[in-house]
PDB file of N, CA and C in Angstrom:
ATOM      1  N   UNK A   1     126.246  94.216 123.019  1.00  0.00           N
ATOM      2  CA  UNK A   1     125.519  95.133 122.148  1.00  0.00           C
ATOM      3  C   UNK A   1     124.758  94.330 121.096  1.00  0.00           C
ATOM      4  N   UNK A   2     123.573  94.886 120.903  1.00  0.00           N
ATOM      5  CA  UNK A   2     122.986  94.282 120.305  1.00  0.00           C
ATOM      6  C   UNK A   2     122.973  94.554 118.509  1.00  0.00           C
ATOM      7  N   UNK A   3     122.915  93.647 117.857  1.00  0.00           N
ATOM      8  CA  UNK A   3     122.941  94.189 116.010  1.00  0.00           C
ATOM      9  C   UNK A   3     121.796  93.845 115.314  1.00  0.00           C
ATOM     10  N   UNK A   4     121.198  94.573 114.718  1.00  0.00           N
ATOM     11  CA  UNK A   4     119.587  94.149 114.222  1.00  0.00           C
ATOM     12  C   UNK A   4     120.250  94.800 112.531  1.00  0.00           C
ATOM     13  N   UNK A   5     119.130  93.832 111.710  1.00  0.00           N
ATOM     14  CA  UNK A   5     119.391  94.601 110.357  1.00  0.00           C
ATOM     15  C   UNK A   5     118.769  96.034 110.282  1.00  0.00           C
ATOM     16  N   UNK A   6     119.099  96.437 109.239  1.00  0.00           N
ATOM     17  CA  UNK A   6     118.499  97.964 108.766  1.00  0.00           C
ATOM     18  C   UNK A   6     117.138  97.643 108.358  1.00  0.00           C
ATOM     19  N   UNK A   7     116.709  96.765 107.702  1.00  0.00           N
ATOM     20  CA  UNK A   7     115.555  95.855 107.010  1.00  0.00           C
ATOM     21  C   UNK A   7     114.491  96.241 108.526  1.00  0.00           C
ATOM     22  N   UNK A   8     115.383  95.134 109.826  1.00  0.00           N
ATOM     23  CA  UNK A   8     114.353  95.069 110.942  1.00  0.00           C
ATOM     24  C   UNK A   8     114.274  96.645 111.603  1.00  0.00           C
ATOM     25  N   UNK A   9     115.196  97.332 111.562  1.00  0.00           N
ATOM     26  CA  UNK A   9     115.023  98.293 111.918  1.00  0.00           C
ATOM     27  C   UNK A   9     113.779  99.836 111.787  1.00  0.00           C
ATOM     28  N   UNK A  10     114.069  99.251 110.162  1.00  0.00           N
ATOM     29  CA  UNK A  10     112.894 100.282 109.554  1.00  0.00           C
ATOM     30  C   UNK A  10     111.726  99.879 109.848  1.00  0.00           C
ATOM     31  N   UNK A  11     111.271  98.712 110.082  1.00  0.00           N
ATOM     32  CA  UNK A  11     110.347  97.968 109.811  1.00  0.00           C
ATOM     33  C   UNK A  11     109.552  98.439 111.073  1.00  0.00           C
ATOM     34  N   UNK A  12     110.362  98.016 112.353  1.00  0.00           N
ATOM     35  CA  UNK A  12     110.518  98.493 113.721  1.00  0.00           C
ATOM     36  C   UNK A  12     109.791  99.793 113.937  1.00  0.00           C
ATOM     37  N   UNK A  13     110.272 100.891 113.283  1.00  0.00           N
ATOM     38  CA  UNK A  13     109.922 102.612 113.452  1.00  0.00           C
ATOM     39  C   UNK A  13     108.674 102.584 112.614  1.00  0.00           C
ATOM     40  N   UNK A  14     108.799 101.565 111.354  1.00  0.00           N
ATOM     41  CA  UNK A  14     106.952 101.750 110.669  1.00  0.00           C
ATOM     42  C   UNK A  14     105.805 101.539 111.300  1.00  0.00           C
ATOM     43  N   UNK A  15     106.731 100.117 112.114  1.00  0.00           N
ATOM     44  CA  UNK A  15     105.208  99.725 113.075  1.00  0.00           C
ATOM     45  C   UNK A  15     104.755 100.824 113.915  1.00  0.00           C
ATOM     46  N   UNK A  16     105.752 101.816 115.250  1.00  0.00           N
ATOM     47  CA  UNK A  16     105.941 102.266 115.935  1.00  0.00           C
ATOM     48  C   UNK A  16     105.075 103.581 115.341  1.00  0.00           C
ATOM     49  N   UNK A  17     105.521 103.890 114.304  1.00  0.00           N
ATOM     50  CA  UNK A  17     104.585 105.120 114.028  1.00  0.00           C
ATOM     51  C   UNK A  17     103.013 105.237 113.372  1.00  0.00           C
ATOM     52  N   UNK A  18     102.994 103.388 112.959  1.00  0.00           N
ATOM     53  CA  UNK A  18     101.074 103.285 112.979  1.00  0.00           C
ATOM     54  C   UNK A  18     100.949 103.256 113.892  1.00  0.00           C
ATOM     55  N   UNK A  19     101.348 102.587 114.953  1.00  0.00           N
ATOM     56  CA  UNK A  19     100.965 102.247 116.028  1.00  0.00           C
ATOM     57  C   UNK A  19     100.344 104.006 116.728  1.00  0.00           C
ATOM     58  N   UNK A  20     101.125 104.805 116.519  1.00  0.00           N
ATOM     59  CA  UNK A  20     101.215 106.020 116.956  1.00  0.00           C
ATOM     60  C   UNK A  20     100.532 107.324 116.439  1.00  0.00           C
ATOM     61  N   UNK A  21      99.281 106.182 115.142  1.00  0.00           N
ATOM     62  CA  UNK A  21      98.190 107.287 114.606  1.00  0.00           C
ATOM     63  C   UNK A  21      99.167 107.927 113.506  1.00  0.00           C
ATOM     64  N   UNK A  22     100.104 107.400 112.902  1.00  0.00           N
ATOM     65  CA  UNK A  22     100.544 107.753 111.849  1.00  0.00           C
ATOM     66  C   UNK A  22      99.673 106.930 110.443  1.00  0.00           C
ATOM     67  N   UNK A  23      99.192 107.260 109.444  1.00  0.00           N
ATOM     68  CA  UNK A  23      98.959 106.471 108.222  1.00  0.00           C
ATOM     69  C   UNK A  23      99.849 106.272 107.536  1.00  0.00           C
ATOM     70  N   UNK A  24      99.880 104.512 107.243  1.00  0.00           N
ATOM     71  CA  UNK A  24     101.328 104.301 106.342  1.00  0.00           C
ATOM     72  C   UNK A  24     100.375 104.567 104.286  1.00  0.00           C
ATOM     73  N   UNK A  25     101.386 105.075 104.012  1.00  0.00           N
ATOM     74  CA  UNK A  25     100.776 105.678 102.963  1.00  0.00           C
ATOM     75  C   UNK A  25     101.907 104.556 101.855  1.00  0.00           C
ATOM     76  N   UNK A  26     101.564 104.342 100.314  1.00  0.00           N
ATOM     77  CA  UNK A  26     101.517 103.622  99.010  1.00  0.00           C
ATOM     78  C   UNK A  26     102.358 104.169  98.377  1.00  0.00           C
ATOM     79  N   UNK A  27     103.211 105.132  98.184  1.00  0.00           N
ATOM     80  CA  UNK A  27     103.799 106.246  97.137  1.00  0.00           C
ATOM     81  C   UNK A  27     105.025 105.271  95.647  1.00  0.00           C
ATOM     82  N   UNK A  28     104.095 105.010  95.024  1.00  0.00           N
ATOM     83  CA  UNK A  28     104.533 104.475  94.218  1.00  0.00           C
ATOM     84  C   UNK A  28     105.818 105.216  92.618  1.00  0.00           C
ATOM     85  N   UNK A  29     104.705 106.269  92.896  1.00  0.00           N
ATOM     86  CA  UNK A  29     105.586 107.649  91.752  1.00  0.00           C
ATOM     87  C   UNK A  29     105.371 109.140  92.176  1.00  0.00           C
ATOM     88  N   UNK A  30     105.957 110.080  91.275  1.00  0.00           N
ATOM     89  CA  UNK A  30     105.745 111.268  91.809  1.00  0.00           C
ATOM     90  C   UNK A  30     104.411 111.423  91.758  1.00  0.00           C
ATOM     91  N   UNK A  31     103.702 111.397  90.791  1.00  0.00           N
ATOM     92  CA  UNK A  31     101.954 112.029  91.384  1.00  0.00           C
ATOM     93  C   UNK A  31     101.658 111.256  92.201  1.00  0.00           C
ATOM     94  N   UNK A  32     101.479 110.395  92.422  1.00  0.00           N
ATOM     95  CA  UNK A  32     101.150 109.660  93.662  1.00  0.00           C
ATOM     96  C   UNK A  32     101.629 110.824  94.997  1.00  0.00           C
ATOM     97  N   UNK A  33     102.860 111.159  95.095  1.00  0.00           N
ATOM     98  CA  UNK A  33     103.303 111.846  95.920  1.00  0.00           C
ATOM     99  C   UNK A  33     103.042 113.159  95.917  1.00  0.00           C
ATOM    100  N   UNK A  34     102.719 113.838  94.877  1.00  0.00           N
ATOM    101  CA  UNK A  34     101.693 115.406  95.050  1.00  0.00           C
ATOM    102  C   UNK A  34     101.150 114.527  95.416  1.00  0.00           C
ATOM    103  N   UNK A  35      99.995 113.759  95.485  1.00  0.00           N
ATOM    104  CA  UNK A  35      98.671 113.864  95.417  1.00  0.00           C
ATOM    105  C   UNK A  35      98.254 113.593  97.307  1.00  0.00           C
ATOM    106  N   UNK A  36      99.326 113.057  97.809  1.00  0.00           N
ATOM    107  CA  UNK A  36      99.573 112.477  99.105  1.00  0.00           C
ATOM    108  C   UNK A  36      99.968 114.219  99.993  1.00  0.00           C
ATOM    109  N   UNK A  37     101.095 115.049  99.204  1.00  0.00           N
ATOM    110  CA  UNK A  37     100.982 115.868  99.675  1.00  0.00           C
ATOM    111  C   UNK A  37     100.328 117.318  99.909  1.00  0.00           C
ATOM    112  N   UNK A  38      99.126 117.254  98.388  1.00  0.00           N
ATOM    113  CA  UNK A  38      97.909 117.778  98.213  1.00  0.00           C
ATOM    114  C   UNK A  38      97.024 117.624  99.458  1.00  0.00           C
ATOM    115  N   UNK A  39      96.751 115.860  99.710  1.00  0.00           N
ATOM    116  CA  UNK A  39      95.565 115.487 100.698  1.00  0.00           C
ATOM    117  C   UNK A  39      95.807 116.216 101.966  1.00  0.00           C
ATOM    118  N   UNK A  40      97.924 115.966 102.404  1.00  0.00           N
ATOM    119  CA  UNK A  40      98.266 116.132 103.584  1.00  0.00           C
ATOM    120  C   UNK A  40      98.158 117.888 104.066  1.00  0.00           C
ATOM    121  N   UNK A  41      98.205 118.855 103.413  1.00  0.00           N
ATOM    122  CA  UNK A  41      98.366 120.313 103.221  1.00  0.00           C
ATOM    123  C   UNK A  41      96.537 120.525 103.465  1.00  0.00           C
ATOM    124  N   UNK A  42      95.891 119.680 103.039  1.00  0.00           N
ATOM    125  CA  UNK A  42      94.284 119.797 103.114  1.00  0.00           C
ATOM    126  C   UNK A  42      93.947 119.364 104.315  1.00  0.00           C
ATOM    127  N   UNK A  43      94.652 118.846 104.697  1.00  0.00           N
ATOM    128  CA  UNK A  43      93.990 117.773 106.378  1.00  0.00           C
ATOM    129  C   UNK A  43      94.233 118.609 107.524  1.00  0.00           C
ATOM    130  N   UNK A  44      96.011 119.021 107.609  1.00  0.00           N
ATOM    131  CA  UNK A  44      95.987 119.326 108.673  1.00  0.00           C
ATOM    132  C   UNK A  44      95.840 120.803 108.443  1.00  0.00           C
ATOM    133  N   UNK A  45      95.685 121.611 107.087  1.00  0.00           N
ATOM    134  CA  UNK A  45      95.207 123.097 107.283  1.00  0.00           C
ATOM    135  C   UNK A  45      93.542 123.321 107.001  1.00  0.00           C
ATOM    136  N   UNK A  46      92.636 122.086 107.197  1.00  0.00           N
ATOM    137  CA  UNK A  46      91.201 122.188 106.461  1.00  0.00           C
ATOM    138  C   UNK A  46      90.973 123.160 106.059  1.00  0.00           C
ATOM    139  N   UNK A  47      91.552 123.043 104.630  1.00  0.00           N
ATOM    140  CA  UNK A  47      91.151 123.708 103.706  1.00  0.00           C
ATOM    141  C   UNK A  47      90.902 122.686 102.472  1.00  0.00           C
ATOM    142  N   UNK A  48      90.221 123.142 101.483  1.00  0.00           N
ATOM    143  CA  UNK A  48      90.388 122.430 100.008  1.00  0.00           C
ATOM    144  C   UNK A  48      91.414 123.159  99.127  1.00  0.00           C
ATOM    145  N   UNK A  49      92.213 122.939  98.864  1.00  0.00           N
ATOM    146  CA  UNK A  49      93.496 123.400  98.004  1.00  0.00           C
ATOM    147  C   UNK A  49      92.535 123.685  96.078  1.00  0.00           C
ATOM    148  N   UNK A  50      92.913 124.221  95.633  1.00  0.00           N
ATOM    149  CA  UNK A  50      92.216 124.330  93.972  1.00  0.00           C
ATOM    150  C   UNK A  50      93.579 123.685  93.549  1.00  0.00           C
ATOM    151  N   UNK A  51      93.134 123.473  92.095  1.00  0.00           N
ATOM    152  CA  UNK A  51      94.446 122.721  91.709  1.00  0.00           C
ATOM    153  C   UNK A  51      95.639 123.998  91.377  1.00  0.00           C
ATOM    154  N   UNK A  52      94.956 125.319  91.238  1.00  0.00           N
ATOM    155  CA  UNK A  52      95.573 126.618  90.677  1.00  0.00           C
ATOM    156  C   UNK A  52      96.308 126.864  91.994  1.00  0.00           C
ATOM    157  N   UNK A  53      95.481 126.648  93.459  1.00  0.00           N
ATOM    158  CA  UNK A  53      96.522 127.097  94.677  1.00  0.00           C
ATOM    159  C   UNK A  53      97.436 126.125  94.772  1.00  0.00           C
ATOM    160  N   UNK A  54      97.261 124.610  94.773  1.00  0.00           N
ATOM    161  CA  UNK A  54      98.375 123.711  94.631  1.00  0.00           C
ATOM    162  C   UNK A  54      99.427 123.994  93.860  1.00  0.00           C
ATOM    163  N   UNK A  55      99.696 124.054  92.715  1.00  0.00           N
ATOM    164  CA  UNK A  55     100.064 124.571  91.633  1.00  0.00           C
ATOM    165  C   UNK A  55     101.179 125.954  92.460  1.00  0.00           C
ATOM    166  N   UNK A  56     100.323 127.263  92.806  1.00  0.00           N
ATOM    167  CA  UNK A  56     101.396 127.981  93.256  1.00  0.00           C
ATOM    168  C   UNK A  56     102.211 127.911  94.959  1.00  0.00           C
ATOM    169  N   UNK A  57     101.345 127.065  95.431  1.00  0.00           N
ATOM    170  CA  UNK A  57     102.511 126.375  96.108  1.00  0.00           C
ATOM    171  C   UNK A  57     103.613 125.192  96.227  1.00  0.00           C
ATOM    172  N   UNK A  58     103.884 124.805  94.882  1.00  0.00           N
ATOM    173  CA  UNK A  58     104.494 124.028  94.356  1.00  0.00           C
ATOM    174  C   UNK A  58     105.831 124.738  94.061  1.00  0.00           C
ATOM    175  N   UNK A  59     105.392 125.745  93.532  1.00  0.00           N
ATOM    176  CA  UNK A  59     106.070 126.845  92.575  1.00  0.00           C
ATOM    177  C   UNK A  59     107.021 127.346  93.776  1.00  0.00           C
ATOM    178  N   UNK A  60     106.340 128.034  95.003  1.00  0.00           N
ATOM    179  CA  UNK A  60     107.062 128.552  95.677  1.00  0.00           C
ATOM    180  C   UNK A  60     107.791 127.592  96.994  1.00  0.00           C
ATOM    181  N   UNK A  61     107.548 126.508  97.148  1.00  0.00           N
ATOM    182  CA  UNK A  61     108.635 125.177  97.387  1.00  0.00           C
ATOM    183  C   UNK A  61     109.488 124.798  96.743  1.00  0.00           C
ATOM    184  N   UNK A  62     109.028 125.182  95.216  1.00  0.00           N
ATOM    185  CA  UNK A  62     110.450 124.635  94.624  1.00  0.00           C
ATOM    186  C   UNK A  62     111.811 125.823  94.494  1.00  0.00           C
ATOM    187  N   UNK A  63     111.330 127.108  94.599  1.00  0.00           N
ATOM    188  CA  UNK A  63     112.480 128.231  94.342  1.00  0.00           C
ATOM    189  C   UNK A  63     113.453 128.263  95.404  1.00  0.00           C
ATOM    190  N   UNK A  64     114.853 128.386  95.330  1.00  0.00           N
ATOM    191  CA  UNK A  64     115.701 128.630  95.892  1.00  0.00           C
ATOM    192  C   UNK A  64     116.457 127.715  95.985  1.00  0.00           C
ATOM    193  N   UNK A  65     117.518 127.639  97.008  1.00  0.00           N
ATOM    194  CA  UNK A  65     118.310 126.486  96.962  1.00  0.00           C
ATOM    195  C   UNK A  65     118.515 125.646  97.963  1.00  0.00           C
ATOM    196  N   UNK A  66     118.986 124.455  98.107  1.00  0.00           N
ATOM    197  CA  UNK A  66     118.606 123.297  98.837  1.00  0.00           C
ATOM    198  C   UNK A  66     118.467 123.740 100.580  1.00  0.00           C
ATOM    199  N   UNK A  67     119.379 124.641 100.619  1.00  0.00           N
ATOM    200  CA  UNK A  67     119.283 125.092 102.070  1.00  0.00           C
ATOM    201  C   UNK A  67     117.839 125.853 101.991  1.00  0.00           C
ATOM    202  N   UNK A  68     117.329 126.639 101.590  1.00  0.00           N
ATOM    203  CA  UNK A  68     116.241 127.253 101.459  1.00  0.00           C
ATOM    204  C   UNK A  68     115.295 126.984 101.412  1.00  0.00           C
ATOM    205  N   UNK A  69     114.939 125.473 100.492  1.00  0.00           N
ATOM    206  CA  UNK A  69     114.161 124.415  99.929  1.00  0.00           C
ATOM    207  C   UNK A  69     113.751 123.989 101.517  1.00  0.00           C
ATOM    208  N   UNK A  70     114.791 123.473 102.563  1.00  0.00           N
ATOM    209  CA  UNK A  70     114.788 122.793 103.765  1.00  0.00           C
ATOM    210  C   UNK A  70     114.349 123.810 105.138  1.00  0.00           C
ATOM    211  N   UNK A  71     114.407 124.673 104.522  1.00  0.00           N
ATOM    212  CA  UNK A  71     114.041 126.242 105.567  1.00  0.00           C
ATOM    213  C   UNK A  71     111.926 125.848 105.705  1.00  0.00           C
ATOM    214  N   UNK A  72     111.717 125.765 104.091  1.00  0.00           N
ATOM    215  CA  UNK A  72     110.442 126.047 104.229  1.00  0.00           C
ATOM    216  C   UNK A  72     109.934 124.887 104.425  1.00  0.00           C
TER     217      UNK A  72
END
């Protein structure tokens, strides 16, 4: 059996999923991360989001509880 680190491992599935037309994305802090999941909600629903519709779908991702949170 073979043992690889966790290090090579991840590294492994990053390549695998550029490779696979995934974009490896920068996410340094939370806005960084709206702003990644602003672009991503715009791409694959082409639409332009307002910052007021972002905003209330923020709102309604964040209500409920963790099971619920993972529903939507």
């Amino acid at each position: 059996m073979c043992i690889e680190s966790e290090a090579i491992m991840e590294q492994t599935l990053i390549d695998d999923l550029v490779k696979g037309g995934y974009e490896l994305v920068d996410i340094k802090n939370e806005k960084a991360l709206l702003l990644n999941l602003k672009k991503q909600l715009e791409k694959h629903n082409g639409i332009n989001l307002s910052d007021e519709n972002f905003r209330l779908i923020l709102n309604y991702l964040g209500r409920g509880d963790s099971f619920e949170k993972a529903n939507k």
